[in-house]
Protein backbone atom coordinates (compact mmCIF):
# COMPACT_ATOMS: atom_id res chain seq x y z
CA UNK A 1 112.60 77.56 67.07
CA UNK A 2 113.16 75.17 70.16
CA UNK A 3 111.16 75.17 72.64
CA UNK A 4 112.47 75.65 75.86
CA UNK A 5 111.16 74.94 79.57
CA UNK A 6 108.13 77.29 80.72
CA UNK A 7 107.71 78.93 84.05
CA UNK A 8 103.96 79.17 84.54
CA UNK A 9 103.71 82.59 83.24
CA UNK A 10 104.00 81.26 79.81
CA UNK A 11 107.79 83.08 79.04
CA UNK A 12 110.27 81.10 77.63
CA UNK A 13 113.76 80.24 78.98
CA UNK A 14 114.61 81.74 75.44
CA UNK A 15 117.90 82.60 73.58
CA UNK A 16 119.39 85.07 75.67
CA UNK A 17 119.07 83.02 78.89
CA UNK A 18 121.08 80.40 77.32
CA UNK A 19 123.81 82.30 75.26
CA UNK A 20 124.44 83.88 79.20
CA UNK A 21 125.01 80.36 80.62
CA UNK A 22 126.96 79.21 77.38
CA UNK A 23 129.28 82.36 77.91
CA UNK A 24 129.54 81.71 81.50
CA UNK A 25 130.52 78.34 80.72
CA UNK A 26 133.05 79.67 78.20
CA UNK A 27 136.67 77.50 78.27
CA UNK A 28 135.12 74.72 80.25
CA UNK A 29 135.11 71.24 79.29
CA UNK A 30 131.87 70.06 77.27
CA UNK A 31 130.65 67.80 80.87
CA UNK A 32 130.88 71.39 82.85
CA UNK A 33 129.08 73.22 79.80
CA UNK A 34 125.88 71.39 80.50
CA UNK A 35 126.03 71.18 83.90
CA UNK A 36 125.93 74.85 83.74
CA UNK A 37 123.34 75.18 81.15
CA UNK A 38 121.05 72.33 83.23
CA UNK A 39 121.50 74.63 86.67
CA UNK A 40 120.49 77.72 84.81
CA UNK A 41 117.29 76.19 83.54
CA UNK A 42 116.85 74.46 87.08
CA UNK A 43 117.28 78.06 88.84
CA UNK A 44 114.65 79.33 86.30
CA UNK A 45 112.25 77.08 86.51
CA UNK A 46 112.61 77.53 90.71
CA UNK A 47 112.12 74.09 91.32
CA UNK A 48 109.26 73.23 89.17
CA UNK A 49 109.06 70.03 87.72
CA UNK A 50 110.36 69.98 83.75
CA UNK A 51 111.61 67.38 81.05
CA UNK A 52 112.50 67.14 77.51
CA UNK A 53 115.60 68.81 77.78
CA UNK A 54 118.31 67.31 75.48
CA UNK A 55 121.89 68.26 75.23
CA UNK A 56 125.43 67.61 73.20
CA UNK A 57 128.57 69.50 74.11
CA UNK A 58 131.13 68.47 72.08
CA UNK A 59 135.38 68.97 72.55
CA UNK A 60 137.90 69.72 70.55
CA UNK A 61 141.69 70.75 70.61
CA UNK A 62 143.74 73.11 68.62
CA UNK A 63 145.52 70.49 66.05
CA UNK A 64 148.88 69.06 66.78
């Protein structure tokens, strides 16, 4: 189970809070995918320090 960033009441960014920013990143290219994901876990934390947060978006096209 990953461990995500932790407000200092001990919850969790957790699943949920990142399948919302994946769907409202839905269609985008894989660069605006994490940018989304990173401001989501930036407006959760509410400006509190955090690290260890790794990422890979990857692209791909319907076949020719």
């Amino acid at each position: 189970m990953p461990r995500w960033p932790r407000r200092r009441d001990t919850a969790t960014f957790g699943e949920a809070r990142l399948r919302a920013a994946l769907v409202a990143a839905a269609g985008q290219p894989p660069s605006a995918l994490i940018d989304r994901v990173l401001r989501a876990v930036d407006d959760w934390v509410d400006g509190q320090a955090h690290d260890d947060i790794a990422m890979l978006a990857v692209g791909a096209s319907a076949p020719a």
